[in-house]
PDB file of N, CA and C in Angstrom:
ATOM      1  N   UNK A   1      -6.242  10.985   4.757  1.00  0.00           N
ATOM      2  CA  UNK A   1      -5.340  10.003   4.229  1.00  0.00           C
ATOM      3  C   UNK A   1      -6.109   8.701   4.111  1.00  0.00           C
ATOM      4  N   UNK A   2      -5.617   8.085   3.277  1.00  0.00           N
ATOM      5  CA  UNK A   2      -6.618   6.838   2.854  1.00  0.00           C
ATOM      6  C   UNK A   2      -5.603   5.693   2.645  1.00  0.00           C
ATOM      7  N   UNK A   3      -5.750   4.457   3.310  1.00  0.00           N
ATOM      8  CA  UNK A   3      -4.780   3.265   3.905  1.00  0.00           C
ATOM      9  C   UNK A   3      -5.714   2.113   2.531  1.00  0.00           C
ATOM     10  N   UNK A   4      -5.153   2.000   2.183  1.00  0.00           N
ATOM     11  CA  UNK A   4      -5.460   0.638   1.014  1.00  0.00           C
ATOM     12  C   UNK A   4      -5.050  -0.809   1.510  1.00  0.00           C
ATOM     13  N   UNK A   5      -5.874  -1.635   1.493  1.00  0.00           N
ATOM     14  CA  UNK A   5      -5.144  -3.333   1.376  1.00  0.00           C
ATOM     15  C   UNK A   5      -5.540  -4.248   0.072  1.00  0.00           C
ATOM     16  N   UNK A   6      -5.039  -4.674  -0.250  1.00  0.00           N
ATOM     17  CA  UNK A   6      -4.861  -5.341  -1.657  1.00  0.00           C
ATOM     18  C   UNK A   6      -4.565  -6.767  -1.883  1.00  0.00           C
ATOM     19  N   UNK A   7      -4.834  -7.683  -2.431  1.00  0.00           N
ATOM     20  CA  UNK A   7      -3.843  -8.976  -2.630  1.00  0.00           C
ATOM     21  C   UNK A   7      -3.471  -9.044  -3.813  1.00  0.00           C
ATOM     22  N   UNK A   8      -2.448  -9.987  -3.511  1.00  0.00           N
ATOM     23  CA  UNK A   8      -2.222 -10.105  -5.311  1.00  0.00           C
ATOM     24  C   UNK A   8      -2.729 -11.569  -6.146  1.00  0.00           C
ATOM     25  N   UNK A   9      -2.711 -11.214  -7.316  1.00  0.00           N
ATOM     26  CA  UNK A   9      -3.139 -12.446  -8.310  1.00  0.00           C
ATOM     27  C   UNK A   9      -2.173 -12.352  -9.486  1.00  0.00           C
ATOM     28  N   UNK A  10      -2.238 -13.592  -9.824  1.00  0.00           N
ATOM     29  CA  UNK A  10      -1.731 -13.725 -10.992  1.00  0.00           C
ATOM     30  C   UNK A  10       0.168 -14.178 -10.796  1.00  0.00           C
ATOM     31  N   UNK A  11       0.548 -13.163 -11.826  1.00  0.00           N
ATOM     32  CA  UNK A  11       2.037 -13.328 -11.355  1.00  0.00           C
ATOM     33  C   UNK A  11       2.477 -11.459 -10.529  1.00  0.00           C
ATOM     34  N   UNK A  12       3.271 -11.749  -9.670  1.00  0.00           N
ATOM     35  CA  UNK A  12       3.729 -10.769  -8.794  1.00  0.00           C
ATOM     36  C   UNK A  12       4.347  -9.761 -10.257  1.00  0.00           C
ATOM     37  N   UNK A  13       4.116  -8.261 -10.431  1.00  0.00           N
ATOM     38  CA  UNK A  13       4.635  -7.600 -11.113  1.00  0.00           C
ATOM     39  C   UNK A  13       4.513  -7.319 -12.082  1.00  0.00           C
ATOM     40  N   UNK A  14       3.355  -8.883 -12.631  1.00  0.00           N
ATOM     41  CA  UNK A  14       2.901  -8.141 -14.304  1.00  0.00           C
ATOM     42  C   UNK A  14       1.361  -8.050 -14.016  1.00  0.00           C
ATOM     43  N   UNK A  15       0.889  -7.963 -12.879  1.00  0.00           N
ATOM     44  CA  UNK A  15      -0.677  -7.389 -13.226  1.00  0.00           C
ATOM     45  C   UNK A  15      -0.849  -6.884 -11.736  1.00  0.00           C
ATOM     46  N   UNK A  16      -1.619  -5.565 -11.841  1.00  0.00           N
ATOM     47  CA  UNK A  16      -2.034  -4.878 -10.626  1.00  0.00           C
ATOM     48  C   UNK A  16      -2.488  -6.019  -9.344  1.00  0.00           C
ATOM     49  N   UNK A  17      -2.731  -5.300  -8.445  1.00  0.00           N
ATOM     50  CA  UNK A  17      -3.135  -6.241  -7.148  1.00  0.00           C
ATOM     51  C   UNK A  17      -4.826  -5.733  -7.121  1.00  0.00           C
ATOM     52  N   UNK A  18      -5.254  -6.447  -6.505  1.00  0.00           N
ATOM     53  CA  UNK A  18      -6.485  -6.270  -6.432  1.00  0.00           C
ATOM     54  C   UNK A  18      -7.083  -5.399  -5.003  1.00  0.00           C
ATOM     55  N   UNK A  19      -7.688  -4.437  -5.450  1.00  0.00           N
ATOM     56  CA  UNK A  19      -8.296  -3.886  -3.692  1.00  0.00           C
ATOM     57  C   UNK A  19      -9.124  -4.497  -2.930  1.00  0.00           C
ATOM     58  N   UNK A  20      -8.666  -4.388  -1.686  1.00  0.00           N
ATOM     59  CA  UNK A  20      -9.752  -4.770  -1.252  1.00  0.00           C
ATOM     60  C   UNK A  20     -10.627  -4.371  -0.380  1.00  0.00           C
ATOM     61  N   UNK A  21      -9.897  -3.182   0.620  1.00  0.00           N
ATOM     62  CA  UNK A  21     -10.798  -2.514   1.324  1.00  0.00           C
ATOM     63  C   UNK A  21      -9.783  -1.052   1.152  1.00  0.00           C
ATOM     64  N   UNK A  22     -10.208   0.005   1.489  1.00  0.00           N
ATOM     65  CA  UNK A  22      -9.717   1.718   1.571  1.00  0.00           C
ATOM     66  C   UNK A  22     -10.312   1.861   2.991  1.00  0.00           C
ATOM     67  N   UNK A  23      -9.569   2.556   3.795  1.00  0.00           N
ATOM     68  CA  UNK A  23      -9.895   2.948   5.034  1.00  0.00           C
ATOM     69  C   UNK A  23      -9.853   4.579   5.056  1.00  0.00           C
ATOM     70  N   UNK A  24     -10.518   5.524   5.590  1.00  0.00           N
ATOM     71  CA  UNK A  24      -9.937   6.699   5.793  1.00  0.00           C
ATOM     72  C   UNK A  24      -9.616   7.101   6.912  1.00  0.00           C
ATOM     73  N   UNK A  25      -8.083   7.513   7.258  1.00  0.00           N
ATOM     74  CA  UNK A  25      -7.879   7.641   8.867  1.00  0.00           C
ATOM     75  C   UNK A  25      -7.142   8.829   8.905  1.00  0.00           C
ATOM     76  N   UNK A  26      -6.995   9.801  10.012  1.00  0.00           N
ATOM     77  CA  UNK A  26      -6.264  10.846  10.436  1.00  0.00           C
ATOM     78  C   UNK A  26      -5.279  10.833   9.789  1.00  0.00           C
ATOM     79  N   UNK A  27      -4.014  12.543   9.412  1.00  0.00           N
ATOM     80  CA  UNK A  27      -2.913  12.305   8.689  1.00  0.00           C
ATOM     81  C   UNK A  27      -2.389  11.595   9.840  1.00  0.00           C
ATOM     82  N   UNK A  28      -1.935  12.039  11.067  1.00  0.00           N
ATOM     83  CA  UNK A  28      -1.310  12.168  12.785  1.00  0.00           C
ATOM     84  C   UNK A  28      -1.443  10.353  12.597  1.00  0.00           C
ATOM     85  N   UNK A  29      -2.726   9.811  12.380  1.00  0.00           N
ATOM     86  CA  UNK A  29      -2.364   8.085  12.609  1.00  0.00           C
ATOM     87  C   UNK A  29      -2.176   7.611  11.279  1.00  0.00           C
ATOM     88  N   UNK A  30      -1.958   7.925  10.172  1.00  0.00           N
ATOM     89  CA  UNK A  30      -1.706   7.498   8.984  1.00  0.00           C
ATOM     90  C   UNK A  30       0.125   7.368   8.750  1.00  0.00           C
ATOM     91  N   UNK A  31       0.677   8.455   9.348  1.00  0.00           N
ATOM     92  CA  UNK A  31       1.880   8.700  10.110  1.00  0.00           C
ATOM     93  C   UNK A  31       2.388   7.859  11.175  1.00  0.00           C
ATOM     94  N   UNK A  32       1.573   7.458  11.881  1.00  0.00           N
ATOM     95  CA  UNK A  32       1.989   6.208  12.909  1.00  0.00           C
ATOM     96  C   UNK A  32       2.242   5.366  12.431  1.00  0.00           C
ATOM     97  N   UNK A  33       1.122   4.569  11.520  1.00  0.00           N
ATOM     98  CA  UNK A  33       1.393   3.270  10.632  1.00  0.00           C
ATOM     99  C   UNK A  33       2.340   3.205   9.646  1.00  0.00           C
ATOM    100  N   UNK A  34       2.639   4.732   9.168  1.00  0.00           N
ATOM    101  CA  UNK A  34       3.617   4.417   8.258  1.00  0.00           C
ATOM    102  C   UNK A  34       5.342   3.893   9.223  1.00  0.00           C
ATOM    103  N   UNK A  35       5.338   4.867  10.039  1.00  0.00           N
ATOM    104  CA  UNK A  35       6.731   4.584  10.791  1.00  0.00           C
ATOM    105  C   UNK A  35       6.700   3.132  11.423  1.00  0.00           C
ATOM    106  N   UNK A  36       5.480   2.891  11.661  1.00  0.00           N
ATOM    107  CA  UNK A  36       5.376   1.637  12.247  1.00  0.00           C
ATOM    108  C   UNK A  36       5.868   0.522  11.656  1.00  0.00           C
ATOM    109  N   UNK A  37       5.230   0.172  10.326  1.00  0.00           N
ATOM    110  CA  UNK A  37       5.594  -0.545   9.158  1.00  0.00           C
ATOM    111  C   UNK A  37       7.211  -0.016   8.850  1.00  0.00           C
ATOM    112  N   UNK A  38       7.236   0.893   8.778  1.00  0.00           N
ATOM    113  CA  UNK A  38       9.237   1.474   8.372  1.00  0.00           C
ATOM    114  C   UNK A  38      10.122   0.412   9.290  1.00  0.00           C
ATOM    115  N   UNK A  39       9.663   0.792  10.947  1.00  0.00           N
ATOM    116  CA  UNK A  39      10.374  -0.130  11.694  1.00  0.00           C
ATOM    117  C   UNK A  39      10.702  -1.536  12.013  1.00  0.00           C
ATOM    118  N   UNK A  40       9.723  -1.850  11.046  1.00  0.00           N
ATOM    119  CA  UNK A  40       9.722  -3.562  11.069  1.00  0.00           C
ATOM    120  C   UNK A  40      10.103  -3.865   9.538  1.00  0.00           C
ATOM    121  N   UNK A  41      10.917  -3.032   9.231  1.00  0.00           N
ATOM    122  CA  UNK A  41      11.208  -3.645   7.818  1.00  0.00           C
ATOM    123  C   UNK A  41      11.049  -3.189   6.549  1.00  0.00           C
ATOM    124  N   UNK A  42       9.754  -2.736   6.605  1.00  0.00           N
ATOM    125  CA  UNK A  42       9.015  -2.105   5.229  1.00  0.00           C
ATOM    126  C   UNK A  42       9.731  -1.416   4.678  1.00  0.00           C
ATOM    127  N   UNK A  43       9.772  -1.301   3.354  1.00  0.00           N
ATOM    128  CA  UNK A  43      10.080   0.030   2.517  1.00  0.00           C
ATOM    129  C   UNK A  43       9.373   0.505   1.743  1.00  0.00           C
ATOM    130  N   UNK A  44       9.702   1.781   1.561  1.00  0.00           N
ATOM    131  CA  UNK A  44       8.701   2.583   0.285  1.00  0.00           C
ATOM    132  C   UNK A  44       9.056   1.797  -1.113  1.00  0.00           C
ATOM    133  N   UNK A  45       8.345   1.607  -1.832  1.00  0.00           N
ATOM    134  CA  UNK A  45       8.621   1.040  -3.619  1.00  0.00           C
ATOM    135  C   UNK A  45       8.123   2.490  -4.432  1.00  0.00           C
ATOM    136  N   UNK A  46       8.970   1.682  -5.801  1.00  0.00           N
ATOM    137  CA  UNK A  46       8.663   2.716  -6.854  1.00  0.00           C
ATOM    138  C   UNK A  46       7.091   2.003  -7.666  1.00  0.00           C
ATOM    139  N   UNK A  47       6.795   2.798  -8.085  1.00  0.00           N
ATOM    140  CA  UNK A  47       5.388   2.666  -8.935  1.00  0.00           C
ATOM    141  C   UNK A  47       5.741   1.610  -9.509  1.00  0.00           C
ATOM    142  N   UNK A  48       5.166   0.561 -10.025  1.00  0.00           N
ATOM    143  CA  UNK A  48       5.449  -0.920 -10.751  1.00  0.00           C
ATOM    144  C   UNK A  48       4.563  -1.310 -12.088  1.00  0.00           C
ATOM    145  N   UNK A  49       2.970  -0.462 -12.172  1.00  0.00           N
ATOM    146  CA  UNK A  49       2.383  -0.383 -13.717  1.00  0.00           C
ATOM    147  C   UNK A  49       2.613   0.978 -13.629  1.00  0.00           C
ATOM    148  N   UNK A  50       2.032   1.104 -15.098  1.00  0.00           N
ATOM    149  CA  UNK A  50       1.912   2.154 -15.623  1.00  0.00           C
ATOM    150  C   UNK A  50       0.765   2.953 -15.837  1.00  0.00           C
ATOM    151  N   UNK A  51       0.435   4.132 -15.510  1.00  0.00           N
ATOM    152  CA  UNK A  51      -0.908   4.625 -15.381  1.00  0.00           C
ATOM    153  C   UNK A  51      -1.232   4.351 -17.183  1.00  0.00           C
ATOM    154  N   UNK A  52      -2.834   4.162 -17.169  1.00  0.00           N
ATOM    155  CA  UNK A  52      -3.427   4.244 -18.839  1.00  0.00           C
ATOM    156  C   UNK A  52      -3.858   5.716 -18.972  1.00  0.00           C
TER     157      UNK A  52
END
C-alpha cells in the first residue's frame, strides 16, 4: 500500500494537488492510518479531476 502527501496550488478543485512524497507501508498499518484519520474526522472523497 502506498500513503501519498500532496499540497495544493492554485485554486482548491480546479487543478490537481501536487505530490510530494509516496511512502510504502504494510496493508495491517496502512489500515491503522486509515481508521485513524476516519476517527478524527476524515472522510473518504469522490475522485475530483478527470483521468486524461
Amino acid at each position: 500500500m502506498f500513503v501519498d502527501t500532496g499540497k495544493i496550488v492554485g485554486v482548491l478543485e480546479k487543478e490537481p494537488l501536487v505530490m510530494i512524497t509516496t511512502v510504502s507501508v504494510d496493508i495491517d498499518i496502512a489500515r491503522e492510518i486509515y481508521e485513524r484519520l476516519i476517527s478524527q474526522g476524515w472522510s473518504k472523497t469522490e475522485e475530483v479531476w478527470k483521468k486524461k
